[in-house]
PDB file of N, CA and C in Angstrom:
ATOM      1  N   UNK A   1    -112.382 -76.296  10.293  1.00  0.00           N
ATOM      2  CA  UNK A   1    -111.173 -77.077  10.498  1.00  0.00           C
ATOM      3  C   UNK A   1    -109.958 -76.170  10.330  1.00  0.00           C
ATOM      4  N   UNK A   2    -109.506 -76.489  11.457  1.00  0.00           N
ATOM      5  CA  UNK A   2    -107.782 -75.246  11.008  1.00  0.00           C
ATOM      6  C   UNK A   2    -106.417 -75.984  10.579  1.00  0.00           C
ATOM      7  N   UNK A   3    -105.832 -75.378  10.000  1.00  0.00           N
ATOM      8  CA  UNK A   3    -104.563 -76.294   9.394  1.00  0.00           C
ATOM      9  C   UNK A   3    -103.897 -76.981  10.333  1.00  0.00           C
ATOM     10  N   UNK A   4    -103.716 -76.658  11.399  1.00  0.00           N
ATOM     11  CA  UNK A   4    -103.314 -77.630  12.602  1.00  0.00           C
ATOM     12  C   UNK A   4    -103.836 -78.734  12.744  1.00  0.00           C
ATOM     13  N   UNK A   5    -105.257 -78.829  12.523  1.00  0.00           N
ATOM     14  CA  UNK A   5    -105.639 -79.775  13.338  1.00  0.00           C
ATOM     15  C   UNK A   5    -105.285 -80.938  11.876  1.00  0.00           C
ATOM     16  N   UNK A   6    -104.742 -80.585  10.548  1.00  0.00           N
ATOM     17  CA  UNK A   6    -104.515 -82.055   9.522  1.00  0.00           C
ATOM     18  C   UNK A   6    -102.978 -82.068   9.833  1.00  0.00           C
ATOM     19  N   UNK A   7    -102.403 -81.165  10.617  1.00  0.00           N
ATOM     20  CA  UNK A   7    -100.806 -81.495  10.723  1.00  0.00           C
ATOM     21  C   UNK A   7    -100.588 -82.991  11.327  1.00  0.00           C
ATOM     22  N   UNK A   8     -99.399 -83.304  10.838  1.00  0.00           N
ATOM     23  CA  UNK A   8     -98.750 -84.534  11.886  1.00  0.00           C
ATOM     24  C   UNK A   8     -98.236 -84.000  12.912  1.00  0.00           C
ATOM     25  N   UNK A   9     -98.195 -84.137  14.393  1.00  0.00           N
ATOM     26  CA  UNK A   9     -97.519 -84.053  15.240  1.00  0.00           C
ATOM     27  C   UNK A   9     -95.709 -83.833  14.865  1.00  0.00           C
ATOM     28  N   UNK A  10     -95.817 -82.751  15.394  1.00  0.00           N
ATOM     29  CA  UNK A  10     -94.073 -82.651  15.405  1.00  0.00           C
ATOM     30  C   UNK A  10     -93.590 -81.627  13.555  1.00  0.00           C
ATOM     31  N   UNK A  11     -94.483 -81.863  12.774  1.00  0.00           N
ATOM     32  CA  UNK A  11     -94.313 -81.206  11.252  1.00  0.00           C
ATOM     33  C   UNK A  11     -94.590 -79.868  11.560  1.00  0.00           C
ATOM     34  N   UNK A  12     -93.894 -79.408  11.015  1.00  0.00           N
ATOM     35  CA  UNK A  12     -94.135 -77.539  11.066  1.00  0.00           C
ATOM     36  C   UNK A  12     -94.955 -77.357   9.614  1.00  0.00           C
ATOM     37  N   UNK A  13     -95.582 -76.089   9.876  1.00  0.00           N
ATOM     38  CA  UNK A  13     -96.608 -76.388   8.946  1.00  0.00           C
ATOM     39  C   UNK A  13     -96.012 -74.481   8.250  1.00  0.00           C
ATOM     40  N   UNK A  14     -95.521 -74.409   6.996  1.00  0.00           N
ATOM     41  CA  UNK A  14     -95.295 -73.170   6.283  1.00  0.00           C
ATOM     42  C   UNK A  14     -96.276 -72.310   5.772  1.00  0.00           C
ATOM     43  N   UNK A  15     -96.326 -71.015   6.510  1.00  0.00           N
ATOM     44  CA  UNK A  15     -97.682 -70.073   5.995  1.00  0.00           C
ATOM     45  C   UNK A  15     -97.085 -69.143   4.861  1.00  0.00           C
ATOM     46  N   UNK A  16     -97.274 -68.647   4.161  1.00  0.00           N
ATOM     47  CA  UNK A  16     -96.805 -67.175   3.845  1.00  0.00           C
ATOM     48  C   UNK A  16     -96.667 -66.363   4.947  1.00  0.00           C
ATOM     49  N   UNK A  17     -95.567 -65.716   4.833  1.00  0.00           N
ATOM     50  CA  UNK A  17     -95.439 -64.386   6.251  1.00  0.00           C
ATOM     51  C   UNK A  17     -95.367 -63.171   5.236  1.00  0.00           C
ATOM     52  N   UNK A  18     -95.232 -63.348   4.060  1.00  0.00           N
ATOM     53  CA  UNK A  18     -95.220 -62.376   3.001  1.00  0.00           C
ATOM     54  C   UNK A  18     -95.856 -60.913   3.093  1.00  0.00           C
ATOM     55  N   UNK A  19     -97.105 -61.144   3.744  1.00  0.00           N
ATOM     56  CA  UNK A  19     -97.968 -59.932   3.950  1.00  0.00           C
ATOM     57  C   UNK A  19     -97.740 -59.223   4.983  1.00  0.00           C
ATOM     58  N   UNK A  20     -97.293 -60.362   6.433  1.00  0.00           N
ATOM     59  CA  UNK A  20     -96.836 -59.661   7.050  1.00  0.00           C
ATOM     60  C   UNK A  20     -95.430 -58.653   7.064  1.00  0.00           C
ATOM     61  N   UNK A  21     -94.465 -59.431   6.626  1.00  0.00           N
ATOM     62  CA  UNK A  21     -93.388 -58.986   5.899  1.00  0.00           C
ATOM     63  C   UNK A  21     -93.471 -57.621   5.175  1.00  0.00           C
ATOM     64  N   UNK A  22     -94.369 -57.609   4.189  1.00  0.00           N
ATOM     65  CA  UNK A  22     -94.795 -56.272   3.730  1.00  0.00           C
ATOM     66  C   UNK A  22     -95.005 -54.830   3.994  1.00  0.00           C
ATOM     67  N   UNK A  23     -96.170 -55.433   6.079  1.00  0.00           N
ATOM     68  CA  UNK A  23     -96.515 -54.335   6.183  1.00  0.00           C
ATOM     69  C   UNK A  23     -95.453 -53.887   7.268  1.00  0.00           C
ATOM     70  N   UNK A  24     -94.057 -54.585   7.614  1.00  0.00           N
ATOM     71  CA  UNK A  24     -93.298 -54.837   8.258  1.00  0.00           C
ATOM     72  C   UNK A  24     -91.879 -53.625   7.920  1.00  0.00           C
ATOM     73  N   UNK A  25     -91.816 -54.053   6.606  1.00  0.00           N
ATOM     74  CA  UNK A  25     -90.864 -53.169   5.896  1.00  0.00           C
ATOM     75  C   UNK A  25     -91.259 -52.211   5.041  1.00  0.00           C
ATOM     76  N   UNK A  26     -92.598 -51.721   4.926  1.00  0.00           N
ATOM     77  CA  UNK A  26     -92.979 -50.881   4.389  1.00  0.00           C
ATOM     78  C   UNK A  26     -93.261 -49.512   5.642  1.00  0.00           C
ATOM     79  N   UNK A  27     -93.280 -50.140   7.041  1.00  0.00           N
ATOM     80  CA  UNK A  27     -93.516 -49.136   7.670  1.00  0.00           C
ATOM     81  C   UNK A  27     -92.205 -48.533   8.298  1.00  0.00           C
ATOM     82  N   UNK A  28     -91.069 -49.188   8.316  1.00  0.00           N
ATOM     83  CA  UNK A  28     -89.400 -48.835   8.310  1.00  0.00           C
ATOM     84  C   UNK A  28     -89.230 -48.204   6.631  1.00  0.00           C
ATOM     85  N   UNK A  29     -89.479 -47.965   6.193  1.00  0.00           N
ATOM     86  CA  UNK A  29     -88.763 -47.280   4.930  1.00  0.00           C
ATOM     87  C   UNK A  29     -90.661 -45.937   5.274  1.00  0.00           C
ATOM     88  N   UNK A  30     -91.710 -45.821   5.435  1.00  0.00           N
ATOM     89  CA  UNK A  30     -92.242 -45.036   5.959  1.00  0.00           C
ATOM     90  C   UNK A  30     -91.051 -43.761   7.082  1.00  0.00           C
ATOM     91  N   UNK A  31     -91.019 -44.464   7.805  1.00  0.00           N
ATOM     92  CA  UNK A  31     -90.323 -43.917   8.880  1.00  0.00           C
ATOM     93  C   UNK A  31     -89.171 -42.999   8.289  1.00  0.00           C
ATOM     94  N   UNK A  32     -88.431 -43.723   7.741  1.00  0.00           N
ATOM     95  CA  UNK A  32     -87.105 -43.014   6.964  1.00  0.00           C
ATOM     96  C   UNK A  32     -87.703 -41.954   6.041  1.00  0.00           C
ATOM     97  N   UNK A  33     -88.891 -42.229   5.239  1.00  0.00           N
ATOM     98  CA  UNK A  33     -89.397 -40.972   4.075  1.00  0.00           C
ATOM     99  C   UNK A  33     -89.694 -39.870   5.156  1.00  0.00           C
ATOM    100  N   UNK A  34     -90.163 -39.867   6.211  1.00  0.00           N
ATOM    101  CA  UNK A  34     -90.594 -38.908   7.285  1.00  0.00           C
ATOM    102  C   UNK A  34     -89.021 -37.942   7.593  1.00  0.00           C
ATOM    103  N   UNK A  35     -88.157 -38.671   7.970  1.00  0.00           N
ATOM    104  CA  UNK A  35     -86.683 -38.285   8.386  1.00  0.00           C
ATOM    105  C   UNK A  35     -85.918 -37.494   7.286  1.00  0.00           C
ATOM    106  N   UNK A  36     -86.036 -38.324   5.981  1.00  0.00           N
ATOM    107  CA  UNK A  36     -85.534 -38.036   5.028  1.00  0.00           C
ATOM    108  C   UNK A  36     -86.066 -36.406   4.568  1.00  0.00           C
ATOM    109  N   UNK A  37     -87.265 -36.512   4.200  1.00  0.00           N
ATOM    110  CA  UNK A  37     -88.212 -35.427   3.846  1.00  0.00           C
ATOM    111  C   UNK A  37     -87.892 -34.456   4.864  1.00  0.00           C
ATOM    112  N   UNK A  38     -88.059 -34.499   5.824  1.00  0.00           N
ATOM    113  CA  UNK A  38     -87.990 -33.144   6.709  1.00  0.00           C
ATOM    114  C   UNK A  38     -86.671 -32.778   6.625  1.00  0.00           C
ATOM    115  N   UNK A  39     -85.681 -33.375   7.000  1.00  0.00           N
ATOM    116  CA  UNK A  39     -84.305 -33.081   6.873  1.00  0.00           C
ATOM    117  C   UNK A  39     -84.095 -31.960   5.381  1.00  0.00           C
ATOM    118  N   UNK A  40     -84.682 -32.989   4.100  1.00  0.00           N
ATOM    119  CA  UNK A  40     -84.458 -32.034   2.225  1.00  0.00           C
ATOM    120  C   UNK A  40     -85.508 -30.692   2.844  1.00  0.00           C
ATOM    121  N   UNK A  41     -86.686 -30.744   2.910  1.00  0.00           N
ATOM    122  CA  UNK A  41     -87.363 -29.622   3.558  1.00  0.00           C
ATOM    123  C   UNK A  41     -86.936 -28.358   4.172  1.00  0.00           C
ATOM    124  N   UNK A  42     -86.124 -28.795   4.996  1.00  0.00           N
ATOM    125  CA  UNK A  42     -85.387 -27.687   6.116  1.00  0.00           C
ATOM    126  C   UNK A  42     -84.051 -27.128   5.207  1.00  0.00           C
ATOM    127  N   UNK A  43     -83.687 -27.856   4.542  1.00  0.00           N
ATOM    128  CA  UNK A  43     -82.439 -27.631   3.065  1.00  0.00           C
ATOM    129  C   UNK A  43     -82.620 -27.398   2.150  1.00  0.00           C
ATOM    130  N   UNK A  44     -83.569 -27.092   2.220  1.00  0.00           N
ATOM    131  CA  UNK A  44     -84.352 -26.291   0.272  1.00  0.00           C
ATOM    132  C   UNK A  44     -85.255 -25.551   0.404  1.00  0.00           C
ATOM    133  N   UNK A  45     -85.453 -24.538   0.034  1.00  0.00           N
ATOM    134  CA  UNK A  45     -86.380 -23.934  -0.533  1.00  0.00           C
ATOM    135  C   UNK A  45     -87.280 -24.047  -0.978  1.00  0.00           C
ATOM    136  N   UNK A  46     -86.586 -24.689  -2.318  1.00  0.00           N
ATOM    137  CA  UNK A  46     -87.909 -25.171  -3.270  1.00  0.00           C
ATOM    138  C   UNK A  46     -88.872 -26.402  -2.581  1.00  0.00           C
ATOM    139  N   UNK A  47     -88.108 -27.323  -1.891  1.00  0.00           N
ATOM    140  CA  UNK A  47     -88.939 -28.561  -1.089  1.00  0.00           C
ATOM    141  C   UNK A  47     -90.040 -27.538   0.060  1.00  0.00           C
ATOM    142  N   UNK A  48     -89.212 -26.599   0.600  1.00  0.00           N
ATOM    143  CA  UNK A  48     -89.941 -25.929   1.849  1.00  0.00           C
ATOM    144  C   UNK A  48     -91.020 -25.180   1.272  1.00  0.00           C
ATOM    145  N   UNK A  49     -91.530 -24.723   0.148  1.00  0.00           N
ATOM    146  CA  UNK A  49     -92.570 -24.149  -0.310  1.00  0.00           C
ATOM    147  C   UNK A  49     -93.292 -24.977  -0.946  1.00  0.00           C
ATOM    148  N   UNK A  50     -92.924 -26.069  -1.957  1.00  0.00           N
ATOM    149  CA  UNK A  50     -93.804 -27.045  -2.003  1.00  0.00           C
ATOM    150  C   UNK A  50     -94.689 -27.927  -1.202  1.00  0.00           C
ATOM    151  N   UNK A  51     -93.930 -28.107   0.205  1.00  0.00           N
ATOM    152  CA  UNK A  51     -94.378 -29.020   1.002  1.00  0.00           C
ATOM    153  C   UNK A  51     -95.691 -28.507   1.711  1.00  0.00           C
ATOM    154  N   UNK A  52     -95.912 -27.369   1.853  1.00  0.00           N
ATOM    155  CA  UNK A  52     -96.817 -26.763   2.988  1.00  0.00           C
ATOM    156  C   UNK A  52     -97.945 -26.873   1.996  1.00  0.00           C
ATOM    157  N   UNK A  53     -98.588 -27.904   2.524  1.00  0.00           N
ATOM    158  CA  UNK A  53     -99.955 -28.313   1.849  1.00  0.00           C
ATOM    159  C   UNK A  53    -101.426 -27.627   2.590  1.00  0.00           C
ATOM    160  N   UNK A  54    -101.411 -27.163   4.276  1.00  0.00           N
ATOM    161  CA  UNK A  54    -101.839 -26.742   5.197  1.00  0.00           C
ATOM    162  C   UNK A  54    -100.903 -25.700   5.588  1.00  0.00           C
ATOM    163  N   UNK A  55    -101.370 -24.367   5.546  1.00  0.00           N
ATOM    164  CA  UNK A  55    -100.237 -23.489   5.918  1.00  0.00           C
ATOM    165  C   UNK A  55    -100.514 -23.151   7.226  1.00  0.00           C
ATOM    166  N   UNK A  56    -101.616 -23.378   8.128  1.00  0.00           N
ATOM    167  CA  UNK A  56    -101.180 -23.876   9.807  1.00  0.00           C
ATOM    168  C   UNK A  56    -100.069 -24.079  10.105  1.00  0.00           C
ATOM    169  N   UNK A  57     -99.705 -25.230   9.203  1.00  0.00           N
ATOM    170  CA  UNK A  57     -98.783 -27.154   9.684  1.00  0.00           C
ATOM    171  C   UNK A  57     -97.840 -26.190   9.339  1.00  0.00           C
ATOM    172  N   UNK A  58     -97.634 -25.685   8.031  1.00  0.00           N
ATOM    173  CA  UNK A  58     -96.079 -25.353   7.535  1.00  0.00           C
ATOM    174  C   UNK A  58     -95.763 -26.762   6.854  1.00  0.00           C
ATOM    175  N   UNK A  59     -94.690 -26.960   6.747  1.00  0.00           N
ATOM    176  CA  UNK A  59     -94.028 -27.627   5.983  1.00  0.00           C
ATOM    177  C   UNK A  59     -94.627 -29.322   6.475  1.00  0.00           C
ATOM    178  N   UNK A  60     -94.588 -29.280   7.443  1.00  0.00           N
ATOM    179  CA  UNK A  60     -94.861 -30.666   8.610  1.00  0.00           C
ATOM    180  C   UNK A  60     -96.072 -31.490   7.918  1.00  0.00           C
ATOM    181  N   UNK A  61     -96.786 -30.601   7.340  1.00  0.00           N
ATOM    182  CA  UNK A  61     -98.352 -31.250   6.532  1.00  0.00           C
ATOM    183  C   UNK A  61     -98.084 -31.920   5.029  1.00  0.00           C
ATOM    184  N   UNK A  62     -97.082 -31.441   4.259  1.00  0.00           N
ATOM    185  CA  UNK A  62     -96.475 -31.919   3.236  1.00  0.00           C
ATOM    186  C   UNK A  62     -95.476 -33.145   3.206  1.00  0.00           C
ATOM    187  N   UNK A  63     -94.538 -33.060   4.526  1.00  0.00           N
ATOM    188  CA  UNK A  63     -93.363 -33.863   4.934  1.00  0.00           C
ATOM    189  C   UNK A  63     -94.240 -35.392   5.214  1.00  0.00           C
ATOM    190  N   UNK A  64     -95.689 -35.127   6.083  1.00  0.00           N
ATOM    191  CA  UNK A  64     -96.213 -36.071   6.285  1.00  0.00           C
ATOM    192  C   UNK A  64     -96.799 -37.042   5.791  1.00  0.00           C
ATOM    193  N   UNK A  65     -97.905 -35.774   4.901  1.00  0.00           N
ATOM    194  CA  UNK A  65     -98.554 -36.702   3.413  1.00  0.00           C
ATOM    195  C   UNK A  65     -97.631 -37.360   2.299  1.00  0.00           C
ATOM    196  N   UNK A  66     -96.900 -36.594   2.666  1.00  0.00           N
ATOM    197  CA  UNK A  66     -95.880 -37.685   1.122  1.00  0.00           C
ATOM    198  C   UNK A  66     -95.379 -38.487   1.740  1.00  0.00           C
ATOM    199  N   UNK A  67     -94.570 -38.696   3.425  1.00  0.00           N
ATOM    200  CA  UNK A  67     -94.109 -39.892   3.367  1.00  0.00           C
ATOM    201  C   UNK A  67     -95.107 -40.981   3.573  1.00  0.00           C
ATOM    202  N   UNK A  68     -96.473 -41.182   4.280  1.00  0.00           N
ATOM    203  CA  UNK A  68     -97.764 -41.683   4.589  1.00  0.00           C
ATOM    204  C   UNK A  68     -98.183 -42.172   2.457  1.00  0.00           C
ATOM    205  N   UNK A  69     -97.671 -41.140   1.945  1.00  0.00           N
ATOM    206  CA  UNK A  69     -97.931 -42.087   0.113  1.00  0.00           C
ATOM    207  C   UNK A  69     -97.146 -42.770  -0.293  1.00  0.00           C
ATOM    208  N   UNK A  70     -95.770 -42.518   0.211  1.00  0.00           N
ATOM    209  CA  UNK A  70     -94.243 -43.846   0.080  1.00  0.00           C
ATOM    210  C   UNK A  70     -94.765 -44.853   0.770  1.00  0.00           C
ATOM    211  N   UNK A  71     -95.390 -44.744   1.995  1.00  0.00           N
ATOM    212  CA  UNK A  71     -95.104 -46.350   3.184  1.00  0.00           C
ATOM    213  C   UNK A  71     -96.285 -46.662   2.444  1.00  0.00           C
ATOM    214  N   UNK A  72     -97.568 -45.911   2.123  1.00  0.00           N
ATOM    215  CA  UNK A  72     -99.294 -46.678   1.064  1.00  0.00           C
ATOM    216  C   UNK A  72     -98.621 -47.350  -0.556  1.00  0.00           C
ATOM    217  N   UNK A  73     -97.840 -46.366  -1.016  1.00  0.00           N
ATOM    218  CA  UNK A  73     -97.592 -47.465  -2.094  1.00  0.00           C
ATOM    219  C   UNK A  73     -96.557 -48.458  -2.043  1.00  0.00           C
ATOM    220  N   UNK A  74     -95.231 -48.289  -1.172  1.00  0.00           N
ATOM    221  CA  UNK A  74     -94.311 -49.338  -0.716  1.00  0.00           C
ATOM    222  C   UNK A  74     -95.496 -50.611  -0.493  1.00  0.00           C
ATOM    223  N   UNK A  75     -95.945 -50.256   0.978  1.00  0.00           N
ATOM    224  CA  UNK A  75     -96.606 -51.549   1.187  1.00  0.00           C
ATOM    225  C   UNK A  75     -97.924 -51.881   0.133  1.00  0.00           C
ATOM    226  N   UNK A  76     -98.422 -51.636  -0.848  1.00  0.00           N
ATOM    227  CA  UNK A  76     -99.181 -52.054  -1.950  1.00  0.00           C
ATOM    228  C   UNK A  76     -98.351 -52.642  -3.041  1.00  0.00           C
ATOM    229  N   UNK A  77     -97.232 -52.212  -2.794  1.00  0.00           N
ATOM    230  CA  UNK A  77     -96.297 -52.841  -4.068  1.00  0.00           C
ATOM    231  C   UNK A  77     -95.254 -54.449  -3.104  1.00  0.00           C
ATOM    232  N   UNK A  78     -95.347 -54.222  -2.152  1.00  0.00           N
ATOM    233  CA  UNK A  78     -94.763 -54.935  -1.256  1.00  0.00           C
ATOM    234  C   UNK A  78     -95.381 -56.261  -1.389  1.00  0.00           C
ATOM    235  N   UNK A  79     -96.600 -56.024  -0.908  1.00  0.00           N
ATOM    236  CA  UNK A  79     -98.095 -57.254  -0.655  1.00  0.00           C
ATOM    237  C   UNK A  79     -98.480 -57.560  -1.990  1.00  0.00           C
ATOM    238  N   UNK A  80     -98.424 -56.949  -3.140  1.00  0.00           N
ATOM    239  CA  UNK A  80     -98.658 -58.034  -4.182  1.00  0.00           C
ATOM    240  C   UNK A  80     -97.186 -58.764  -4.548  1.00  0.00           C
ATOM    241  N   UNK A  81     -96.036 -58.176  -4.380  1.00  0.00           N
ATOM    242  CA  UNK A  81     -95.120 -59.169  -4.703  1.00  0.00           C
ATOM    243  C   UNK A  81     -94.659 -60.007  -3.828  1.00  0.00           C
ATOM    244  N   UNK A  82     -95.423 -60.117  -2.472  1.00  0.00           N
ATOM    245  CA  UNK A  82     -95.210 -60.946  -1.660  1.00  0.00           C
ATOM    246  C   UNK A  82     -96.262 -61.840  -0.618  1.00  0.00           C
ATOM    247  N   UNK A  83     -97.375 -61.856  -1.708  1.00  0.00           N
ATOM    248  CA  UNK A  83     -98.705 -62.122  -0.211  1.00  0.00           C
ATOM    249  C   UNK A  83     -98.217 -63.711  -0.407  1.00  0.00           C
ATOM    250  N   UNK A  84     -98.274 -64.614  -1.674  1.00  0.00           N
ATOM    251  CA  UNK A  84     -98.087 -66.202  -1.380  1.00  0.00           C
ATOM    252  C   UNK A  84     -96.554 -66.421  -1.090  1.00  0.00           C
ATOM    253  N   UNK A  85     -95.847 -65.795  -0.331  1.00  0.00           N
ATOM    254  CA  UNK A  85     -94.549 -66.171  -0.326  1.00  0.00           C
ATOM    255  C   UNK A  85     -94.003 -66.144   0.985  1.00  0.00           C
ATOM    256  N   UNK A  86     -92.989 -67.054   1.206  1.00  0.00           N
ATOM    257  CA  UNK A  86     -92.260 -67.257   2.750  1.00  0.00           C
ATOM    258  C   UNK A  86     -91.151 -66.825   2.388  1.00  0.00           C
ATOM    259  N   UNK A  87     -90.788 -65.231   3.251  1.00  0.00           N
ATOM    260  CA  UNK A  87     -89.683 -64.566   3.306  1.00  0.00           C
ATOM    261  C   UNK A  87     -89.310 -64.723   4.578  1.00  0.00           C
ATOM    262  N   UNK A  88     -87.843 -64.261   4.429  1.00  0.00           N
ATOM    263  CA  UNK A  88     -87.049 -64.399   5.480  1.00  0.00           C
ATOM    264  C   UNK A  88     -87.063 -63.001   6.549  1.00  0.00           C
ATOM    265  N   UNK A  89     -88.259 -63.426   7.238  1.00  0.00           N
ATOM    266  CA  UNK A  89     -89.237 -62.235   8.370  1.00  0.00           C
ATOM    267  C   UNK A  89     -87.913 -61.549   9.181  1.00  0.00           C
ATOM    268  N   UNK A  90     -87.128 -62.877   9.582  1.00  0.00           N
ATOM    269  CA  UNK A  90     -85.703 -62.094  10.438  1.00  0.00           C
ATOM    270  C   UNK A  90     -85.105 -60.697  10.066  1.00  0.00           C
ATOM    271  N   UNK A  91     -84.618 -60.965   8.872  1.00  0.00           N
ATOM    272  CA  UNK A  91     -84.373 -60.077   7.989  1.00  0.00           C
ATOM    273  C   UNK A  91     -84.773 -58.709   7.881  1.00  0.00           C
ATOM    274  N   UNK A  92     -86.036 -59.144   7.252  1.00  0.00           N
ATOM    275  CA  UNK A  92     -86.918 -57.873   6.903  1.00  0.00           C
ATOM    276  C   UNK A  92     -87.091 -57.309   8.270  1.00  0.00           C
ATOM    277  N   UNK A  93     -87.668 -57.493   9.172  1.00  0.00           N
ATOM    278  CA  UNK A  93     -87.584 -57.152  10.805  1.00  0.00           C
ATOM    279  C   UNK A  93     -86.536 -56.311  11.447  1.00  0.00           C
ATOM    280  N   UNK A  94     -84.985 -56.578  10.986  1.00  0.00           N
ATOM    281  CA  UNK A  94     -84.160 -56.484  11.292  1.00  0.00           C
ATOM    282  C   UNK A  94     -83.980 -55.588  10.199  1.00  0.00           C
ATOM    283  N   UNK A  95     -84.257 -54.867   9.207  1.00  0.00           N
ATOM    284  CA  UNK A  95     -84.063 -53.769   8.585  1.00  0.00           C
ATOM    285  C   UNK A  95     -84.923 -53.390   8.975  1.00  0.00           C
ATOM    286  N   UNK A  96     -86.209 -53.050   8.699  1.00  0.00           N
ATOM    287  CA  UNK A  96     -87.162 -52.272   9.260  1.00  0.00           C
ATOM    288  C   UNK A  96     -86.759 -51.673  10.884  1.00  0.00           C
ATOM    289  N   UNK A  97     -86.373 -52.086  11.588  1.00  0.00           N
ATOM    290  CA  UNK A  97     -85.771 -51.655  12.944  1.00  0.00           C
ATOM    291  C   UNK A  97     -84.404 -50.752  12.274  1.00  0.00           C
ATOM    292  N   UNK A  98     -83.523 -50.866  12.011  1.00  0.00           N
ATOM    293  CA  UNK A  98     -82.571 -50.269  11.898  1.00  0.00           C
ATOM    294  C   UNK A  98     -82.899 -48.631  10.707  1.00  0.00           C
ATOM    295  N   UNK A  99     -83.677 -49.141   9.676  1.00  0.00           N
ATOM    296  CA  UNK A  99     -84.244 -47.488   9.181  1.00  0.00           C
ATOM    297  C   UNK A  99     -85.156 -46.759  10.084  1.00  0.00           C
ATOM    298  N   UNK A 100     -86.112 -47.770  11.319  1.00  0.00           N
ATOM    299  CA  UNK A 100     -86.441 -47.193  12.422  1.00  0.00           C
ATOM    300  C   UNK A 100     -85.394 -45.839  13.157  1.00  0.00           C
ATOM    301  N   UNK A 101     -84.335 -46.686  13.759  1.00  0.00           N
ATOM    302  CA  UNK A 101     -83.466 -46.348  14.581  1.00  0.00           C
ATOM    303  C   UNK A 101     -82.690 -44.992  13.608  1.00  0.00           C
ATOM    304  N   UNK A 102     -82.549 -45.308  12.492  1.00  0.00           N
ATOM    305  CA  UNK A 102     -82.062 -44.218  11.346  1.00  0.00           C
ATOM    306  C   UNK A 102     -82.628 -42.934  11.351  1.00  0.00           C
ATOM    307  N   UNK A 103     -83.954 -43.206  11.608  1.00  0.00           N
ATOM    308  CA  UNK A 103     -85.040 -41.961  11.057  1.00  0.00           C
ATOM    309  C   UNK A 103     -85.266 -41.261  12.551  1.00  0.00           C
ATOM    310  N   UNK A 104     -84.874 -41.878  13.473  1.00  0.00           N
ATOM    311  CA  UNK A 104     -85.042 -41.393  14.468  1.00  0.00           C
ATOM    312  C   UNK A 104     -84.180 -40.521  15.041  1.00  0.00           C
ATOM    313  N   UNK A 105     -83.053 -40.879  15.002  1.00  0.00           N
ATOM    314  CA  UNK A 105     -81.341 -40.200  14.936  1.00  0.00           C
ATOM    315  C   UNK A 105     -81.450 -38.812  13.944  1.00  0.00           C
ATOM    316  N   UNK A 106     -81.877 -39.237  12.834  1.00  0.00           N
ATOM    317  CA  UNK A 106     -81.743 -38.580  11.704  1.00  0.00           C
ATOM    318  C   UNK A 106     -82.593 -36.877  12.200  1.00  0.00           C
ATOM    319  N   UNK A 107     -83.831 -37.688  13.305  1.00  0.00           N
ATOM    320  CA  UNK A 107     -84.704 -36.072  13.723  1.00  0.00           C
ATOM    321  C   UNK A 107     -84.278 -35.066  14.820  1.00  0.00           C
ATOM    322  N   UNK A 108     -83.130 -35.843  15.122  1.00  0.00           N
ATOM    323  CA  UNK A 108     -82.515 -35.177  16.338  1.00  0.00           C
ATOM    324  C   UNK A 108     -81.410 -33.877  15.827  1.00  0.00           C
ATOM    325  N   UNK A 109     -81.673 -32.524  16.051  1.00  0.00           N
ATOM    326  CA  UNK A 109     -81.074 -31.381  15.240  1.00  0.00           C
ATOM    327  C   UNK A 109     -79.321 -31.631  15.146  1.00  0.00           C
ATOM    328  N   UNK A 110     -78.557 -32.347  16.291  1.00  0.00           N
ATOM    329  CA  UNK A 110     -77.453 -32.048  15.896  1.00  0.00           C
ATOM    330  C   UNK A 110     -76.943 -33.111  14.678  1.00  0.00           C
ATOM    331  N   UNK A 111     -77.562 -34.211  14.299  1.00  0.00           N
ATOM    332  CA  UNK A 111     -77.357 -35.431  13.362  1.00  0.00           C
ATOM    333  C   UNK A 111     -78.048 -34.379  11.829  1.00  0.00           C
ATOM    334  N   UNK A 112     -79.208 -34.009  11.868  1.00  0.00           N
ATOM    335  CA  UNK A 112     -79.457 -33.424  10.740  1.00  0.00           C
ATOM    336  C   UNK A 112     -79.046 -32.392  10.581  1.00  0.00           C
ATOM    337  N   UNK A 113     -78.390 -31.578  11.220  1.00  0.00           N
ATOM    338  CA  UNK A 113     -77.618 -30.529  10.983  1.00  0.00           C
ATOM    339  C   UNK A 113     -76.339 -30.760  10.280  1.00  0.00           C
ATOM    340  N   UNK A 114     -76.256 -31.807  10.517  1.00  0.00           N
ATOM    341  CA  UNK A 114     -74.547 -32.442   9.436  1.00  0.00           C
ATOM    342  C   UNK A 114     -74.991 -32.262   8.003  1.00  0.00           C
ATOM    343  N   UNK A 115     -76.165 -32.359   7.499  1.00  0.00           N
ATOM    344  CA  UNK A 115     -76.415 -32.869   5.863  1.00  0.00           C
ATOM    345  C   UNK A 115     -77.071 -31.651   5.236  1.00  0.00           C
TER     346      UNK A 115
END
């Protein structure tokens, strides 16, 4: 039996979007640790020798794994404080797009060349 089928006609029926929400804005603040990181990387030293976890990759293998452990524990810390809950998806959607659009700008040399 699916929850639809005990609805009344015409009643909207409230799920949690919480989880989705989670993995929503955890992968926009992902995105930005990627932007962010490479940008401190290319501006430090000390970040640029730490980071090269694969010295193939260079720095790119460090920049990656750490931001890929921000967006794994964001969204683990995200989804338990939000799996039974109805958030405002607009929102979160609508940031997650804009640290999108951030991190993306941010990889383009003449924008990160400012910082």
């Amino acid at each position: 039996m699916k929850p639809s089928d005990c609805a009344i006609p015409g009643q909207q029926i409230n799920m949690p979007n919480g989880s989705g929400a989670a993995a929503i804005l955890s992968a926009g603040i992902g995105f930005f640790a990627v932007a962010v990181l490479a940008i401190a990387a290319d501006k430090s030293t000390l970040l640029k020798s730490v980071l090269v976890f694969y010295r193939p990759t260079g720095v790119l293998s460090g920049v990656t794994t750490v931001a890929m452990l921000i967006w794994l524990i964001t969204w683990v810390i995200l989804e338990r404080r939000w799996r039974k809950r109805t958030v405002a998806l607009r929102l979160i959607s609508l940031v997650a797009l804009a640290l999108l659009a951030v991190s993306l700008l941010l990889t383009f040399p003449p924008v990160a060349d400012l910082f």
